[in-house]
PDB file of N, CA and C in Angstrom:
ATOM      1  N   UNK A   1     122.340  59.550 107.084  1.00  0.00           N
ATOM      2  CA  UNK A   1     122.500  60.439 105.950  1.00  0.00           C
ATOM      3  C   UNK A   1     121.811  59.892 104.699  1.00  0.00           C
ATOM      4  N   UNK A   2     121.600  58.674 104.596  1.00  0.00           N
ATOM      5  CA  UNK A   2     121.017  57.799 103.472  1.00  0.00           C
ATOM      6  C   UNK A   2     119.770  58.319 103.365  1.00  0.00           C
ATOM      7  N   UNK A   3     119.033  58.331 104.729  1.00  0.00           N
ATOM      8  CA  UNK A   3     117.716  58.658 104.436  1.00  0.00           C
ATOM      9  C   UNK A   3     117.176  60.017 103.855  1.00  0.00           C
ATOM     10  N   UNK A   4     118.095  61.019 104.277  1.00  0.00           N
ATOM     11  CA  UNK A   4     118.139  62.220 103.330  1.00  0.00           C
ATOM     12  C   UNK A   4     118.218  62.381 102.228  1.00  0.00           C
ATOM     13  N   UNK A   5     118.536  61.434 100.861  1.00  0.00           N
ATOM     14  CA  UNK A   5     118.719  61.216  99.713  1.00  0.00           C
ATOM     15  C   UNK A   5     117.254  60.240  99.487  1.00  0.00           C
ATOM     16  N   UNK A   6     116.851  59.198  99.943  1.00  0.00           N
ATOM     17  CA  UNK A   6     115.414  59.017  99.309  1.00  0.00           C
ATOM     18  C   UNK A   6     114.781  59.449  99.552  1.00  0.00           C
ATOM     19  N   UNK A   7     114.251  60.745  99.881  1.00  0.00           N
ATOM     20  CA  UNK A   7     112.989  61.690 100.008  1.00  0.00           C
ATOM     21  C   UNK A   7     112.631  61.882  98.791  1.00  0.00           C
ATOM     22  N   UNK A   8     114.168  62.202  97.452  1.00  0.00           N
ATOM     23  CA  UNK A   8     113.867  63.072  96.502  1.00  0.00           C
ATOM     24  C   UNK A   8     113.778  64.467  96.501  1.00  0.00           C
ATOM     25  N   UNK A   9     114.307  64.962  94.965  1.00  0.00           N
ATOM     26  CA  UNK A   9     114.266  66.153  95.048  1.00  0.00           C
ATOM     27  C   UNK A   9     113.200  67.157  95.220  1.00  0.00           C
ATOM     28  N   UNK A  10     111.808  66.301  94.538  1.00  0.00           N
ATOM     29  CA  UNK A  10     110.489  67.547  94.593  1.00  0.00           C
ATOM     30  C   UNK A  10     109.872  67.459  96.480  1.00  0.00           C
ATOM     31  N   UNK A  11     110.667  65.853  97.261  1.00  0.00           N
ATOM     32  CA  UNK A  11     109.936  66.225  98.201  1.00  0.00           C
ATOM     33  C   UNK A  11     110.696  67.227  99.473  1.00  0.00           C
ATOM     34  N   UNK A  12     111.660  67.208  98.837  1.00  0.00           N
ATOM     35  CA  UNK A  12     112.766  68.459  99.654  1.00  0.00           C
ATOM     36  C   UNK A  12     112.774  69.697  99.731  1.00  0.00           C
ATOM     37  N   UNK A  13     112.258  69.987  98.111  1.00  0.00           N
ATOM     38  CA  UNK A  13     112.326  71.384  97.527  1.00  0.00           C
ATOM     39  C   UNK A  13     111.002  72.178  96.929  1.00  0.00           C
ATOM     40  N   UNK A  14     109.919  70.998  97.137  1.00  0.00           N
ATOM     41  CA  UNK A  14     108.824  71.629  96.316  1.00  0.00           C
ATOM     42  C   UNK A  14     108.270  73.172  96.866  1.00  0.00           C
ATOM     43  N   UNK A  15     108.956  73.382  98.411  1.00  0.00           N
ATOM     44  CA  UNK A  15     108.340  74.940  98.598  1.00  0.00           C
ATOM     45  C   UNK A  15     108.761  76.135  97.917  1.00  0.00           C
ATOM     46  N   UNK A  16     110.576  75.823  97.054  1.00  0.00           N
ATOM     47  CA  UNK A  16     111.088  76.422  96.200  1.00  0.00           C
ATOM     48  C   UNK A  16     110.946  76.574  94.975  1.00  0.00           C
ATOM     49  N   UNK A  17     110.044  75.770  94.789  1.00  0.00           N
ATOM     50  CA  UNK A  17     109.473  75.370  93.519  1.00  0.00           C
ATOM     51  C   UNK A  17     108.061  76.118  93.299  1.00  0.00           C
ATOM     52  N   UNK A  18     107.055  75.860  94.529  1.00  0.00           N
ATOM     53  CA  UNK A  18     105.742  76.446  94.315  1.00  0.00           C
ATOM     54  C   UNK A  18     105.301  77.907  94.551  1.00  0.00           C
ATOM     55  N   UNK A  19     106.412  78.433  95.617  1.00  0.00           N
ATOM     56  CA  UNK A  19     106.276  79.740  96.042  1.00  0.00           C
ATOM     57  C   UNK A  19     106.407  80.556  94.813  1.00  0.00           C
ATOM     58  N   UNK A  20     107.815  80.882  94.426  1.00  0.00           N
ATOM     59  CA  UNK A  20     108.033  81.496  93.128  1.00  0.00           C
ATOM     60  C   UNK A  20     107.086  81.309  91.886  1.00  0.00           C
ATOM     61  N   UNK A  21     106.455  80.362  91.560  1.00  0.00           N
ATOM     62  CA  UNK A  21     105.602  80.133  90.607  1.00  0.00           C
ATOM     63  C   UNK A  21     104.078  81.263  91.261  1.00  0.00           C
ATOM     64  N   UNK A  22     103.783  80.713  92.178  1.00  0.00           N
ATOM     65  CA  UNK A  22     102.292  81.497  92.892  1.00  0.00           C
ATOM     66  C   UNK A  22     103.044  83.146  93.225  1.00  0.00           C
ATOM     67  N   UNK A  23     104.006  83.632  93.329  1.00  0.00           N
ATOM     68  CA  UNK A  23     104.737  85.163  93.484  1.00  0.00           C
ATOM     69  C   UNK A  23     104.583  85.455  91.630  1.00  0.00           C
ATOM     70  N   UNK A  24     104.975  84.975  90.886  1.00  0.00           N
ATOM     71  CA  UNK A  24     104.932  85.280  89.797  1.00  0.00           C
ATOM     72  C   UNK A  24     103.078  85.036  89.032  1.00  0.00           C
ATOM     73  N   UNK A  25     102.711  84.700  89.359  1.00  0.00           N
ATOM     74  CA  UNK A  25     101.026  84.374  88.747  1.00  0.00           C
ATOM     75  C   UNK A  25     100.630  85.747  89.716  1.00  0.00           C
ATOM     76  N   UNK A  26     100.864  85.312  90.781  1.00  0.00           N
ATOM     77  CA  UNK A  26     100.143  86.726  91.530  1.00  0.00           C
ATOM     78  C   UNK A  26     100.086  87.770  91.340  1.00  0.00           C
ATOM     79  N   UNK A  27     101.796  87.989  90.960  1.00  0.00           N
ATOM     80  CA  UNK A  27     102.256  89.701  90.260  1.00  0.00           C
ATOM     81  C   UNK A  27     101.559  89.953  88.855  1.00  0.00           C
ATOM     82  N   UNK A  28     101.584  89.068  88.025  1.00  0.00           N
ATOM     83  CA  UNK A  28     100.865  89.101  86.777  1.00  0.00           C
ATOM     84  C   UNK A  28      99.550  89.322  86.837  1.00  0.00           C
ATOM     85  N   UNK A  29      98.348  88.639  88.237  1.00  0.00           N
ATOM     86  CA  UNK A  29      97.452  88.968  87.666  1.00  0.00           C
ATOM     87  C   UNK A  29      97.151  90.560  88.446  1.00  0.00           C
ATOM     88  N   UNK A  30      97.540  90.494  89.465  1.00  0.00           N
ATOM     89  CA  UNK A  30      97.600  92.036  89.950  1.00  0.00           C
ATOM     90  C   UNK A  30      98.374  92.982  88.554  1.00  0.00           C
ATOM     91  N   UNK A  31      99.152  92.649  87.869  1.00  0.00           N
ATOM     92  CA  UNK A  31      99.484  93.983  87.140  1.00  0.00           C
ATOM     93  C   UNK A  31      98.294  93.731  86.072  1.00  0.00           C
ATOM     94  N   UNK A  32      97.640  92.478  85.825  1.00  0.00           N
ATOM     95  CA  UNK A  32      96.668  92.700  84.373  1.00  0.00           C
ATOM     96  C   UNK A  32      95.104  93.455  85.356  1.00  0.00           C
ATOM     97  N   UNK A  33      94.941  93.875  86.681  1.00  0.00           N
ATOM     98  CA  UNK A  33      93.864  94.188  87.323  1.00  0.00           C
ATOM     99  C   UNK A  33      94.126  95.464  87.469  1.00  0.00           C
ATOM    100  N   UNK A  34      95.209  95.812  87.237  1.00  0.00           N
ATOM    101  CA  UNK A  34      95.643  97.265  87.622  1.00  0.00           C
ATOM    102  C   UNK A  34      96.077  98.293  86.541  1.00  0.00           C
ATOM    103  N   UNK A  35      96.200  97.406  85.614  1.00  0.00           N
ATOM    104  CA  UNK A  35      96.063  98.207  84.111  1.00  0.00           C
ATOM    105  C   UNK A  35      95.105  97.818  83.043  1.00  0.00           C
ATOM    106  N   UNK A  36      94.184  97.092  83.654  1.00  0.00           N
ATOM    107  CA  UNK A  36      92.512  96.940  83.075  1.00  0.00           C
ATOM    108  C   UNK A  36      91.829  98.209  82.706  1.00  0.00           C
ATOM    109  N   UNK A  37      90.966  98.012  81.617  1.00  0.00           N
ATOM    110  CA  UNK A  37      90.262  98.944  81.326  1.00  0.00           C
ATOM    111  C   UNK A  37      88.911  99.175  82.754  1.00  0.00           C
ATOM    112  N   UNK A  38      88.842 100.406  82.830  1.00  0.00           N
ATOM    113  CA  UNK A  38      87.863 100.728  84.407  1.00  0.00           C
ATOM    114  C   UNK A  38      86.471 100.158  84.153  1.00  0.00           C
ATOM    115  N   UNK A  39      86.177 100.200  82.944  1.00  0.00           N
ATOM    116  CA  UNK A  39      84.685  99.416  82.905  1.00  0.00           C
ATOM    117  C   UNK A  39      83.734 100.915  82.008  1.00  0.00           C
ATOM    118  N   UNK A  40      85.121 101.778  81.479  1.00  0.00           N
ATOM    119  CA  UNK A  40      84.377 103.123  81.118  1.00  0.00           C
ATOM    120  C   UNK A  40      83.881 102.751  79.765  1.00  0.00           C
ATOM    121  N   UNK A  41      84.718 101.794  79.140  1.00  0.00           N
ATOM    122  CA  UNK A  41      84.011 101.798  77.923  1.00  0.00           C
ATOM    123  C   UNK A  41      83.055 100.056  77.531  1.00  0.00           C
ATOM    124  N   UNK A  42      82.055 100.243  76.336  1.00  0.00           N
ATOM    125  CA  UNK A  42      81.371  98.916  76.568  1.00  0.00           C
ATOM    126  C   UNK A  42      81.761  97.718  75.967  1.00  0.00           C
ATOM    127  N   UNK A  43      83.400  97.673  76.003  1.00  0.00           N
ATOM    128  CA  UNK A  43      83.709  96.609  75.146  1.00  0.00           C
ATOM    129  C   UNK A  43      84.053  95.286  76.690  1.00  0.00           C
ATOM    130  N   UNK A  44      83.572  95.655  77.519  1.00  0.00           N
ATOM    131  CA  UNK A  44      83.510  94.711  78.662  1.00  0.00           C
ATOM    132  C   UNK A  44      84.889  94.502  79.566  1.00  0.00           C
ATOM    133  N   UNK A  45      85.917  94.989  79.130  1.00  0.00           N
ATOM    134  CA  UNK A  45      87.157  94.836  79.555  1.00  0.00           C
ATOM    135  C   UNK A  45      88.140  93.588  78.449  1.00  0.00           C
ATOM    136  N   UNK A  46      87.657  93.882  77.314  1.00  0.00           N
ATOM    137  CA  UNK A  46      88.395  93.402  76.511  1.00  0.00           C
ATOM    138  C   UNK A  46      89.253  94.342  75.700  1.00  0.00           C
ATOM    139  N   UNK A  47      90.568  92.942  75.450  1.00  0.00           N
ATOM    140  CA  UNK A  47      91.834  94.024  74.564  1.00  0.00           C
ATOM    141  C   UNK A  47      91.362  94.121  73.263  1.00  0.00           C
ATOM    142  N   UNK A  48      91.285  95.410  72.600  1.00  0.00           N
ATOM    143  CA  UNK A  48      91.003  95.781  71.554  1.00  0.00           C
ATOM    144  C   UNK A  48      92.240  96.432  71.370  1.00  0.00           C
ATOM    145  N   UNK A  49      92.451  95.830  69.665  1.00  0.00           N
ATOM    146  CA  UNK A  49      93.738  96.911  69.114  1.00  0.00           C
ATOM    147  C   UNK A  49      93.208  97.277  68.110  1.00  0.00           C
ATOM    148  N   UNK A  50      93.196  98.477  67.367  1.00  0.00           N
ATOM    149  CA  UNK A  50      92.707  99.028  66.205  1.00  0.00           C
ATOM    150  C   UNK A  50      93.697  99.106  65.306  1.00  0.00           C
ATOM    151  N   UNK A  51      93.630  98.317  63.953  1.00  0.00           N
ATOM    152  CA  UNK A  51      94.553  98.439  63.379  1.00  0.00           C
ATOM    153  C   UNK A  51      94.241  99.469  62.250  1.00  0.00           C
ATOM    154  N   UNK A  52      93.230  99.793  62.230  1.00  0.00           N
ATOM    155  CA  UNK A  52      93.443 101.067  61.021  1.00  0.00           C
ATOM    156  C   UNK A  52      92.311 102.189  61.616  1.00  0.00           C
TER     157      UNK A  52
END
Protein backbone atom coordinates (compact mmCIF):
# COMPACT_ATOMS: atom_id res chain seq x y z
CA UNK A 1 0.00 0.00 0.00
CA UNK A 2 3.10 2.29 0.64
CA UNK A 3 3.98 2.17 -2.79
CA UNK A 4 0.72 3.70 -3.85
CA UNK A 5 1.42 6.92 -1.96
CA UNK A 6 4.98 7.65 -3.59
CA UNK A 7 3.86 7.89 -7.08
CA UNK A 8 2.34 11.31 -6.11
CA UNK A 9 -0.48 13.11 -6.87
CA UNK A 10 0.21 14.54 -10.60
CA UNK A 11 1.52 10.96 -11.35
CA UNK A 12 -1.87 9.32 -10.41
CA UNK A 13 -4.12 11.92 -11.63
CA UNK A 14 -2.54 13.84 -14.38
CA UNK A 15 -5.24 12.25 -16.95
CA UNK A 16 -7.82 14.23 -14.73
CA UNK A 17 -6.01 16.99 -14.91
CA UNK A 18 -5.11 17.16 -18.76
CA UNK A 19 -8.28 15.88 -20.32
CA UNK A 20 -10.58 18.61 -18.94
CA UNK A 21 -8.11 21.34 -19.69
CA UNK A 22 -7.71 20.02 -23.71
CA UNK A 23 -12.12 19.51 -23.55
CA UNK A 24 -12.20 23.05 -22.50
CA UNK A 25 -9.43 24.73 -25.09
CA UNK A 26 -11.12 22.58 -27.66
CA UNK A 27 -14.71 23.83 -26.98
CA UNK A 28 -13.38 27.39 -26.98
CA UNK A 29 -11.59 27.21 -30.01
CA UNK A 30 -14.39 25.45 -31.93
CA UNK A 31 -16.93 28.08 -30.56
CA UNK A 32 -14.32 31.13 -31.61
CA UNK A 33 -14.30 29.09 -35.43
CA UNK A 34 -17.86 28.91 -35.48
CA UNK A 35 -18.78 32.36 -34.68
CA UNK A 36 -15.87 33.90 -36.80
CA UNK A 37 -16.42 36.36 -39.20
CA UNK A 38 -16.87 34.15 -42.85
CA UNK A 39 -14.10 36.05 -44.52
CA UNK A 40 -17.09 38.41 -46.09
CA UNK A 41 -15.66 41.37 -44.95
CA UNK A 42 -11.80 42.78 -45.46
CA UNK A 43 -10.93 43.31 -42.03
CA UNK A 44 -9.30 39.67 -42.18
CA UNK A 45 -11.26 38.07 -39.40
CA UNK A 46 -10.54 40.54 -36.90
CA UNK A 47 -12.74 41.81 -33.81
CA UNK A 48 -13.75 45.16 -34.58
CA UNK A 49 -16.01 47.13 -32.19
CA UNK A 50 -17.24 50.48 -33.33
CA UNK A 51 -17.56 52.74 -30.78
CA UNK A 52 -19.20 55.66 -32.36
Amino acid sequence: MNNETDRGFLAENWLWIVVPFLLVVGGLTALMVATGSGGEEDDGGAFVYNVF
